[in-house]
N, C-alpha and C. Protein backbone atom coordinates (compact mmCIF):
# COMPACT_ATOMS: atom_id res chain seq x y z
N UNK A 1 20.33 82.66 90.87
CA UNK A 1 20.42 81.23 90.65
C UNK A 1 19.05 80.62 90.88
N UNK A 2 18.80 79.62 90.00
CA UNK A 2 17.17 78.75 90.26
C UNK A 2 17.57 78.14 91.30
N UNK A 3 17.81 78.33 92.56
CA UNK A 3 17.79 76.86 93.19
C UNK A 3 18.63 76.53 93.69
N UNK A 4 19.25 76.75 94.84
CA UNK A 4 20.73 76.71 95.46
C UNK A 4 20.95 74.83 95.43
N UNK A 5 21.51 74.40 94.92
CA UNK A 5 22.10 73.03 95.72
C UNK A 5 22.88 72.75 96.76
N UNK A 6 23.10 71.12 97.22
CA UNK A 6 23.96 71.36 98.25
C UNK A 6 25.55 71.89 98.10
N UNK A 7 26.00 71.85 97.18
CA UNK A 7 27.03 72.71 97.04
C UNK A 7 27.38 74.15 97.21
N UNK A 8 27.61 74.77 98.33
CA UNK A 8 27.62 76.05 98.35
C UNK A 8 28.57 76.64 97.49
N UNK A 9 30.05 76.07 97.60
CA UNK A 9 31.01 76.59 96.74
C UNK A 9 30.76 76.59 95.49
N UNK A 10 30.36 75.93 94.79
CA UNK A 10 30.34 75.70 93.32
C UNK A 10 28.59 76.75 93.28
N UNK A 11 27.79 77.28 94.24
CA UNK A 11 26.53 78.32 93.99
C UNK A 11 27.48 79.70 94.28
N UNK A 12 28.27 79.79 94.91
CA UNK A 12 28.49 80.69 95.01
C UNK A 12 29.31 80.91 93.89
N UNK A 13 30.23 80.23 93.03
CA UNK A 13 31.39 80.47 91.99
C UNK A 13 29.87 80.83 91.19
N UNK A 14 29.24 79.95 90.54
CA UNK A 14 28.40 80.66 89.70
C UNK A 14 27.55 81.65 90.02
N UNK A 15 26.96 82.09 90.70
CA UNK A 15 26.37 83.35 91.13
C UNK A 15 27.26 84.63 90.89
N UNK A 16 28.68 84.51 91.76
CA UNK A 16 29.62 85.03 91.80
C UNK A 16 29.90 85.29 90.33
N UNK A 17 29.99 84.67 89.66
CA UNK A 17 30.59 84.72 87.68
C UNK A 17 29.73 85.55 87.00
N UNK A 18 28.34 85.23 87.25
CA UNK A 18 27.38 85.81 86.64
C UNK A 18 27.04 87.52 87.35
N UNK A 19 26.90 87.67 88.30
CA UNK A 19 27.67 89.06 89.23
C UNK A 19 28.58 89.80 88.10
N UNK A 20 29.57 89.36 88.49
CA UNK A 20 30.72 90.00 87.83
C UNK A 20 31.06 90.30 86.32
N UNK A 21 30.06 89.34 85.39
CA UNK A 21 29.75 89.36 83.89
C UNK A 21 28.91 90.92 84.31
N UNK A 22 27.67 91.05 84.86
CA UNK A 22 27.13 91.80 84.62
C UNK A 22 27.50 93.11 85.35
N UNK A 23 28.42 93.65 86.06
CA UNK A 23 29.22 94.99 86.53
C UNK A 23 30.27 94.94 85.66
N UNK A 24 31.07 94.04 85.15
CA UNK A 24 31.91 94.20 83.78
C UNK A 24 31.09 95.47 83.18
N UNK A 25 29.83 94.50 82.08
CA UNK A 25 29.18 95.01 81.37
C UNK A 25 28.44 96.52 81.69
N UNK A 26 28.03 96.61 82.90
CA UNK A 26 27.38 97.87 83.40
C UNK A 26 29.16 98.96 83.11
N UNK A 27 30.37 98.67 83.22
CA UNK A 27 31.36 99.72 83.33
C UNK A 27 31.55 99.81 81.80
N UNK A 28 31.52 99.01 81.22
CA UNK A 28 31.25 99.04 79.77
C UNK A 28 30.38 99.93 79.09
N UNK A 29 29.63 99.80 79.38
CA UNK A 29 28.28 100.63 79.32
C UNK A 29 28.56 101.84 79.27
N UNK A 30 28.58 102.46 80.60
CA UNK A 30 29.63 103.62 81.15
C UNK A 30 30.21 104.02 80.52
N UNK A 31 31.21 103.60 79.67
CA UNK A 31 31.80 104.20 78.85
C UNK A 31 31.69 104.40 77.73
N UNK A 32 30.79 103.14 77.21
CA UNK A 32 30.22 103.20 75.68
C UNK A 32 29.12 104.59 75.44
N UNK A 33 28.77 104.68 76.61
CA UNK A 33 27.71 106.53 76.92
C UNK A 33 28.39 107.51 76.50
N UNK A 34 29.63 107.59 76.53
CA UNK A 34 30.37 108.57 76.71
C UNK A 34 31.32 109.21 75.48
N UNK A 35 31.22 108.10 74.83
CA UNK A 35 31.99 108.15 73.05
C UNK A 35 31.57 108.32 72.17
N UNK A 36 32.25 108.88 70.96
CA UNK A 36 31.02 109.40 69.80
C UNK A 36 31.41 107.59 68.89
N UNK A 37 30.91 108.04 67.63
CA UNK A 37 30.81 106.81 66.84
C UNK A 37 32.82 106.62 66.40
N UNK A 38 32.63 107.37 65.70
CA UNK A 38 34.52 107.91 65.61
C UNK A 38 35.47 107.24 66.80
N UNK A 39 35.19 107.69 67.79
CA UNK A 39 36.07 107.39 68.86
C UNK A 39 35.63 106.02 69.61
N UNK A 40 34.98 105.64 68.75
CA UNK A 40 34.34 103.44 69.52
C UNK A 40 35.62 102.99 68.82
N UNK A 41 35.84 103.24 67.51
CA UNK A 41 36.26 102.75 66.41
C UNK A 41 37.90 103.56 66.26
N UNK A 42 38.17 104.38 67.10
CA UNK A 42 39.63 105.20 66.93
C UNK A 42 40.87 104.05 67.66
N UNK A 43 41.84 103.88 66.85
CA UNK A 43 43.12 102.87 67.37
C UNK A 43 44.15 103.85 67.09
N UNK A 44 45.27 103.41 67.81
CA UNK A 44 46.52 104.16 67.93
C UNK A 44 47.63 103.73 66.73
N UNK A 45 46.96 102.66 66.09
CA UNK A 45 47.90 102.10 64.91
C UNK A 45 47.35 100.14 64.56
N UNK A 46 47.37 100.42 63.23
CA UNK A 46 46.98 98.87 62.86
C UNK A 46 47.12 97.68 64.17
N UNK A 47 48.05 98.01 65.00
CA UNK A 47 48.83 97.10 65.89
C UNK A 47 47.46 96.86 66.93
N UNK A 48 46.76 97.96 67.44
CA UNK A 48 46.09 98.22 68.59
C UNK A 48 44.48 97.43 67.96
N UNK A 49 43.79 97.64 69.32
CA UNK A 49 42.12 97.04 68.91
C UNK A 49 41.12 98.22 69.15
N UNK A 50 40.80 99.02 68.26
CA UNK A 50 39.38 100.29 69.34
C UNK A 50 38.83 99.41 69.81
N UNK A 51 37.93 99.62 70.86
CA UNK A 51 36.58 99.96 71.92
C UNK A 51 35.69 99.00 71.22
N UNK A 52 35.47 99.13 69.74
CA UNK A 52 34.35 98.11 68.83
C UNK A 52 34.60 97.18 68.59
N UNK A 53 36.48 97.00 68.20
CA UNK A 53 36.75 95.41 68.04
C UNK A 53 37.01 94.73 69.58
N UNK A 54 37.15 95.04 70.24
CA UNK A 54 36.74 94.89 71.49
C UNK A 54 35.41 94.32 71.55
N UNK A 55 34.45 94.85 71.96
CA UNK A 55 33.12 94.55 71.80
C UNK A 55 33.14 93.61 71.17
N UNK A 56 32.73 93.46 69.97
CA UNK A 56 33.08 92.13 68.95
C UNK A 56 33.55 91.29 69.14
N UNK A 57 35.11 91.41 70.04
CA UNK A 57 36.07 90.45 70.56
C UNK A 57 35.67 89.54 71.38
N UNK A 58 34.79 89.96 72.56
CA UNK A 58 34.47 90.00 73.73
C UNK A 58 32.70 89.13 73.27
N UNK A 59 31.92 89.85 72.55
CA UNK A 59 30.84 88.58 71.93
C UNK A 59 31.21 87.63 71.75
N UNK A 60 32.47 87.53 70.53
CA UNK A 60 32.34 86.15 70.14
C UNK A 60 33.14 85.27 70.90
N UNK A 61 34.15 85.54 71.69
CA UNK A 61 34.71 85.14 72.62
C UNK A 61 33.45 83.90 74.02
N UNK A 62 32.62 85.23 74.42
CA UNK A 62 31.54 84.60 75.69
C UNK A 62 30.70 83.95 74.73
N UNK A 63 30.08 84.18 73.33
CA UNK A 63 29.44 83.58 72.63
C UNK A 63 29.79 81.71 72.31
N UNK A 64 31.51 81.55 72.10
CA UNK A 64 32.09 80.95 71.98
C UNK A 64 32.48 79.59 73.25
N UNK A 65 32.54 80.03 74.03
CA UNK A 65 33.12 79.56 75.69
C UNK A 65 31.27 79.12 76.40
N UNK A 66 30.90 79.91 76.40
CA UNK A 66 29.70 79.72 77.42
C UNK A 66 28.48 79.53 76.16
N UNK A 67 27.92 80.10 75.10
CA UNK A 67 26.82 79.40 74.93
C UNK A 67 27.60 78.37 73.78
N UNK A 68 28.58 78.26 73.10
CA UNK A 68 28.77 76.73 72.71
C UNK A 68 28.97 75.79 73.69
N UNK A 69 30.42 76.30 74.41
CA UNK A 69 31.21 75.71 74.68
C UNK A 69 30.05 74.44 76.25
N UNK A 70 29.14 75.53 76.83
CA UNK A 70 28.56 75.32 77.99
C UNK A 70 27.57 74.98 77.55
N UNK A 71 26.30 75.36 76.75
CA UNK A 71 25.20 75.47 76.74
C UNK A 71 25.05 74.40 75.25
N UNK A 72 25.75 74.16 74.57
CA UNK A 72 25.60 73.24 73.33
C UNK A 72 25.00 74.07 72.05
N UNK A 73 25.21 75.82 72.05
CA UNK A 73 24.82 75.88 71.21
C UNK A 73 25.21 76.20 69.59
N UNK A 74 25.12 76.70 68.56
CA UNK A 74 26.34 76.33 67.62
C UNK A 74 27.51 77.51 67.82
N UNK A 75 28.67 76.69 67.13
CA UNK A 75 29.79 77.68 66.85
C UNK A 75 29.43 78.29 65.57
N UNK A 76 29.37 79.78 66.17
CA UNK A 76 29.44 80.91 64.96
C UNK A 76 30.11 81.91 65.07
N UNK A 77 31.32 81.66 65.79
CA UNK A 77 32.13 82.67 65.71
C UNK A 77 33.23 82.68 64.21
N UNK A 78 33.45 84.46 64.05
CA UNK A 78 34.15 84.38 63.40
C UNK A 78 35.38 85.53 63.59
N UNK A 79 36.17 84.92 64.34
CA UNK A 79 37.00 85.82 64.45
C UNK A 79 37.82 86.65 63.99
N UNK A 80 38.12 86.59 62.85
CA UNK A 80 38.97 87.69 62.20
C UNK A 80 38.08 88.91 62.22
N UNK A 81 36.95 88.16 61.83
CA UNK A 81 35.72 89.44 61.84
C UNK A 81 36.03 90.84 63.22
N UNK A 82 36.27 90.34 64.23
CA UNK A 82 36.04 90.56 65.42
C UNK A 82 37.37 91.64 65.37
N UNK A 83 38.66 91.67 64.62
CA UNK A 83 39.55 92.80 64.56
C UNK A 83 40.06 93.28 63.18
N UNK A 84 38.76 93.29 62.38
CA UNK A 84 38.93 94.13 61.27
C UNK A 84 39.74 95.67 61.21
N UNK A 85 40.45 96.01 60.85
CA UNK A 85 40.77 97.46 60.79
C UNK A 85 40.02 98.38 60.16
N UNK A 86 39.08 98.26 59.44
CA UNK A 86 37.56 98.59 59.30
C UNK A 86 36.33 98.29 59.82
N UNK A 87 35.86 99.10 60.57
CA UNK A 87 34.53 98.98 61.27
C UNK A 87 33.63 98.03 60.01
N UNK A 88 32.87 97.01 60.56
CA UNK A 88 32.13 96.02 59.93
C UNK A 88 30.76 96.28 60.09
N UNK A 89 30.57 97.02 61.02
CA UNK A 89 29.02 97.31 61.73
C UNK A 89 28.99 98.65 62.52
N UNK A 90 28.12 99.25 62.40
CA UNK A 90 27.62 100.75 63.42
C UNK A 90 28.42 99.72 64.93
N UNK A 91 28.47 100.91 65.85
CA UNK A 91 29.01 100.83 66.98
C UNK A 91 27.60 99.88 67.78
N UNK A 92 26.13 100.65 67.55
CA UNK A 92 24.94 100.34 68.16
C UNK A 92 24.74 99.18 67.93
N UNK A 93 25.16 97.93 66.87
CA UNK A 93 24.76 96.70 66.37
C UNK A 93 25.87 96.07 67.03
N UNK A 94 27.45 96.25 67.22
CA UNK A 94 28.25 95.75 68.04
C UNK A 94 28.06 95.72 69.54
N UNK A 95 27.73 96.18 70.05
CA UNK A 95 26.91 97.73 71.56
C UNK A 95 25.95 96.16 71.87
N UNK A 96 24.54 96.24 70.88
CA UNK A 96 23.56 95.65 71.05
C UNK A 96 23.71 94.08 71.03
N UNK A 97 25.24 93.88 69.77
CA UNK A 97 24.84 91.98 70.05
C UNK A 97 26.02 92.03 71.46
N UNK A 98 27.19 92.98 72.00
CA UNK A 98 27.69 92.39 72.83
C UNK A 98 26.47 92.49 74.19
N UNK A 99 26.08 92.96 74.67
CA UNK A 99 24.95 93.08 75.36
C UNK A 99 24.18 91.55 75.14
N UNK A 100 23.51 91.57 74.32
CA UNK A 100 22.59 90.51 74.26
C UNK A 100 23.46 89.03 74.65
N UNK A 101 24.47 88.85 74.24
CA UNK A 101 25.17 87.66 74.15
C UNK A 101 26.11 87.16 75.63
N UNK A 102 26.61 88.57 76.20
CA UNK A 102 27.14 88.77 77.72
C UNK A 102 25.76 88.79 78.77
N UNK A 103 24.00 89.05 78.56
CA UNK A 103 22.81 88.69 78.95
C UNK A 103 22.59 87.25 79.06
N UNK A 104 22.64 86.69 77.96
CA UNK A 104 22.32 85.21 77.66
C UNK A 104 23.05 84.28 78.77
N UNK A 105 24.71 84.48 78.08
CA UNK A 105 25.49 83.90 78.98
C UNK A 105 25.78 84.27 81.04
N UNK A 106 25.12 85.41 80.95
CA UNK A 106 25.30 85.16 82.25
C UNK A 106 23.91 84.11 82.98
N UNK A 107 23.05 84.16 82.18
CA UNK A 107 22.52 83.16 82.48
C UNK A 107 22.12 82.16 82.21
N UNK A 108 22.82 81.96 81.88
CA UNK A 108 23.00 79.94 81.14
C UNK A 108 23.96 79.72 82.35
N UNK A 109 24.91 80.40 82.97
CA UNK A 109 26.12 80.36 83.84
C UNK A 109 25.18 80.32 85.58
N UNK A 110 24.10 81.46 85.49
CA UNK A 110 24.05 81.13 86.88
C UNK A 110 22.73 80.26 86.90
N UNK A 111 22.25 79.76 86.07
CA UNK A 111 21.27 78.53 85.96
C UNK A 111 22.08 77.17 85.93
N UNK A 112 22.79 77.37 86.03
CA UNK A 112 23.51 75.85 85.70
C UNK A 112 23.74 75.05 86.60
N UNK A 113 23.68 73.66 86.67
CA UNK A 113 23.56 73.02 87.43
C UNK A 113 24.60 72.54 87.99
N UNK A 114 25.56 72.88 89.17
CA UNK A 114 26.63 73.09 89.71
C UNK A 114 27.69 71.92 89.91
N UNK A 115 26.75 70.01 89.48
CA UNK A 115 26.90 69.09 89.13
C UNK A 115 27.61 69.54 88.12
N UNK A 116 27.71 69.82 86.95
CA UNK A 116 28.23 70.23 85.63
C UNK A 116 29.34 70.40 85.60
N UNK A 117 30.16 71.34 87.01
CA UNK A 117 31.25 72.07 86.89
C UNK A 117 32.35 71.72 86.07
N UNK A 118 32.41 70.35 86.64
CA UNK A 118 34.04 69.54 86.53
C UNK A 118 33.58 68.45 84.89
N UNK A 119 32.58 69.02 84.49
CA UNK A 119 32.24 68.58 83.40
C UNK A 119 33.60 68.50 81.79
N UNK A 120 34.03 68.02 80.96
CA UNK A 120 35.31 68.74 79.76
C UNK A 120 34.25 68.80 79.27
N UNK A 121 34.62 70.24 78.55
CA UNK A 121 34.11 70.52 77.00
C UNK A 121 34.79 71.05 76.17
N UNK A 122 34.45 71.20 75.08
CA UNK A 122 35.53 71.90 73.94
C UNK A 122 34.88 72.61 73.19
N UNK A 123 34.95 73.97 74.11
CA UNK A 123 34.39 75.17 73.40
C UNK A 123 35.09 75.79 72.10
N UNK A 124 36.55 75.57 72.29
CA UNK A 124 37.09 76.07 71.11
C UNK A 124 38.01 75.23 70.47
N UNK A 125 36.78 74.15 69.51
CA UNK A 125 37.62 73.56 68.97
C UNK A 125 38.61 73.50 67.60
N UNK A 126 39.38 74.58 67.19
CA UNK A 126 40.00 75.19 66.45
C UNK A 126 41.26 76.19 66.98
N UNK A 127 41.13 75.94 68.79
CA UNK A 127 41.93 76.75 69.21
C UNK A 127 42.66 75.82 69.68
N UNK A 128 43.34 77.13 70.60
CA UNK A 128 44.50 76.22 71.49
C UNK A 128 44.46 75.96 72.57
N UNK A 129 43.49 76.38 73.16
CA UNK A 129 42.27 75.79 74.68
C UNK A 129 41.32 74.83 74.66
N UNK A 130 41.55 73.69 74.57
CA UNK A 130 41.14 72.68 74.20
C UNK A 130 40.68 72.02 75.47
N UNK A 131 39.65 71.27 75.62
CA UNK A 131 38.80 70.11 76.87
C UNK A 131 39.64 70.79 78.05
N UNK A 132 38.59 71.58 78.61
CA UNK A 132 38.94 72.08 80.01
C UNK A 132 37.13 71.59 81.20
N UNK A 133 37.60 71.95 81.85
CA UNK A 133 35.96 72.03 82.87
C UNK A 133 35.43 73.07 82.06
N UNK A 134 33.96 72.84 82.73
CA UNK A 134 33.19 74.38 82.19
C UNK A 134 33.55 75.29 83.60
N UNK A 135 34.30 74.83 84.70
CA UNK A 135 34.48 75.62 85.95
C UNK A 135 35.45 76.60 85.26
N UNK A 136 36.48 75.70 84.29
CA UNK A 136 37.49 76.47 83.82
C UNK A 136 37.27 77.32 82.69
N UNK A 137 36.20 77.21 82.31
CA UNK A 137 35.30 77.86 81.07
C UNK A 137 34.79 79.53 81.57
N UNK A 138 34.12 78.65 82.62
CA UNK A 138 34.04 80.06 83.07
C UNK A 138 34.72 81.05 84.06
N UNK A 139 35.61 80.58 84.18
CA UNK A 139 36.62 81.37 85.08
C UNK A 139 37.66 82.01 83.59
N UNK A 140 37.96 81.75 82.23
CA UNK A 140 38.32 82.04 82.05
C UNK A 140 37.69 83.05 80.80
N UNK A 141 36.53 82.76 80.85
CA UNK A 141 35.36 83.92 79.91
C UNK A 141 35.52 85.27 81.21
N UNK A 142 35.14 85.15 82.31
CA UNK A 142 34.95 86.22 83.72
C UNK A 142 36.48 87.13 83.30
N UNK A 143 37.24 86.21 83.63
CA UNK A 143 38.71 87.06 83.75
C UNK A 143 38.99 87.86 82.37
N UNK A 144 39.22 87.01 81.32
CA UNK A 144 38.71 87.49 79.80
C UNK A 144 38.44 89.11 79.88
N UNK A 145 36.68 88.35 79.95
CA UNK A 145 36.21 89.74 80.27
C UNK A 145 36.70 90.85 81.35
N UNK A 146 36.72 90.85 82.19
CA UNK A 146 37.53 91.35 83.07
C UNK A 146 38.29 92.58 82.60
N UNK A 147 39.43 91.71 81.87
CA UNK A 147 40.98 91.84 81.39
C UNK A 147 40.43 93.15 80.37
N UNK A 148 39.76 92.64 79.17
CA UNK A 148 39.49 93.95 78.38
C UNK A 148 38.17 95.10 78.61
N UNK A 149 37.60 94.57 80.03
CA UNK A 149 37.11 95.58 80.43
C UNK A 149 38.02 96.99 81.23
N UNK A 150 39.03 96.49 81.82
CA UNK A 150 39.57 97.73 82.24
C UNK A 150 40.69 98.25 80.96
N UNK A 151 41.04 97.23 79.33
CA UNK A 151 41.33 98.34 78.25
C UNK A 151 40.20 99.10 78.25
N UNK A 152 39.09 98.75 78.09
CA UNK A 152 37.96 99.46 77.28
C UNK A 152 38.24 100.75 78.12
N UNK A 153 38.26 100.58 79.90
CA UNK A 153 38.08 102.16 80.63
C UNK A 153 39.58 102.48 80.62
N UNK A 154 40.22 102.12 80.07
CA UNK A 154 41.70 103.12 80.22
C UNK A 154 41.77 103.75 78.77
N UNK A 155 41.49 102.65 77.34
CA UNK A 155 41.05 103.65 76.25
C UNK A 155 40.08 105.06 76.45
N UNK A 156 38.98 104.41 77.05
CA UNK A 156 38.06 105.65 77.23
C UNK A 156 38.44 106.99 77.83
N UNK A 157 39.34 106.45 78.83
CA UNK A 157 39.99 107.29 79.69
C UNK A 157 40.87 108.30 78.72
N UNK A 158 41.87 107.87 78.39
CA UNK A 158 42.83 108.40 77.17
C UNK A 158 41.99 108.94 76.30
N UNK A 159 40.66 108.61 75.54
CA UNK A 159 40.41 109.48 74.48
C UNK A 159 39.49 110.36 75.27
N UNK A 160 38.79 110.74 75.85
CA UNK A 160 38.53 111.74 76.89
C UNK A 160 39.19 112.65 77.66
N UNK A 161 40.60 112.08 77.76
CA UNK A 161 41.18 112.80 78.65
C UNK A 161 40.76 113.62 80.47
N UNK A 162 39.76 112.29 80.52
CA UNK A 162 39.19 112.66 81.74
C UNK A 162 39.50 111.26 82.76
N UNK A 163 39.30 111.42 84.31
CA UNK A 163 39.10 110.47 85.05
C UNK A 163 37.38 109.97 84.62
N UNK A 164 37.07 108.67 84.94
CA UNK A 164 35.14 108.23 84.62
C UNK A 164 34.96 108.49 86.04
N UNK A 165 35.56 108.33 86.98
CA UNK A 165 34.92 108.03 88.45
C UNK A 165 33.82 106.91 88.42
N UNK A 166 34.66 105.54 88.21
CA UNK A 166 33.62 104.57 87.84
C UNK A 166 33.51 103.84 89.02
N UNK A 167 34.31 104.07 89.91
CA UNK A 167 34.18 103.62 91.70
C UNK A 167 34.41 105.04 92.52
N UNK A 168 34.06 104.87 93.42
CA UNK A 168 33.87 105.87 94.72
C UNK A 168 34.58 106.93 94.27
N UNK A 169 34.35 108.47 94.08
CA UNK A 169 35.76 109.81 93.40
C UNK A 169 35.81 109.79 95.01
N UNK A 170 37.46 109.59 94.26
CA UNK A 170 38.70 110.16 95.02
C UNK A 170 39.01 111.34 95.45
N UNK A 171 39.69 111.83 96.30
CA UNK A 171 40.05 113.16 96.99
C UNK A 171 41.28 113.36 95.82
N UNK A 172 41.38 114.82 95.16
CA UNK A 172 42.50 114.90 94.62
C UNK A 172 43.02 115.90 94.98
């Protein structure tokens, strides 16, 4: 963070957000090491999302919430894009913009000026989450992410057929 204010709670929620964006992304990572191109992109049936629309999901999603929704910058999401049943892009160009865009936003999030919190905005205005705080913006990009970070390691898990040991190995 630039600059603690007197608000500790609201330095620590953002510090804390931006933290947790970036160990998301590091277990992500982790697993994106570990898959061939085939298996970013392998689903269990039209119904399901691979590992890439994921990724994709997950850009335009934080792209959407935190640098529109927070930072003012334009809406360019396009979501259908984001669960094509055909790969739209190499895994490395999905890989590289979710990276860059989960970078950005974690720090637009822990630069922010903690005044802001209880700020409405309307990051998604076409959805059905409409004028929330950006506190609530970003509590619900974190969890978001979160949420399809542990699909991404239970897919990975399943098409590997291995444990990752992505916290402390266990005694088995």
């Amino acid at each position: 963070m630039i600059g603690m204010s007197t608000n500790p709670v609201a330095d620590n929620f953002l510090s804390f957000s931006a933290k947790r964006m970036k160990l998301s992304q590091d277990e992500v990572s982790r697993c994106l090491d570990k898959l061939s191109e085939e298996q970013l992109w392998q689903r269990g049936g039209d119904y399901e999302n691979s590992i890439g629309n994921l990724l994709l999901h997950l850009e335009g999603n934080i792209r959407q919430w935190i640098l529109h929704g927070v930072d003012n910058q334009p809406d360019v999401r396009q979501r259908d894009d984001e669960f094509s049943l055909t790969p739209l892009i190499h895994s490395t160009v999905a890989r590289a913009g979710f990276n860059a865009t989960l970078e950005e936003a974690a720090g637009v999030i822990a630069a922010l000026d903690p005044e802001r919190l209880l700020t409405i905005v309307d990051p998604q205005p076409n959805g059905t989450w409409r004028h929330c705080t950006i506190l609530e913006a970003i509590f619900k990009v974190v969890s978001h992410l979160e949420m399809h970070t542990g699909q991404i390691i239970l897919l990975t898990k399943q098409l590997l057929a291995t444990d990752l040991d992505l916290s402390m190995p266990r005694k088995r």
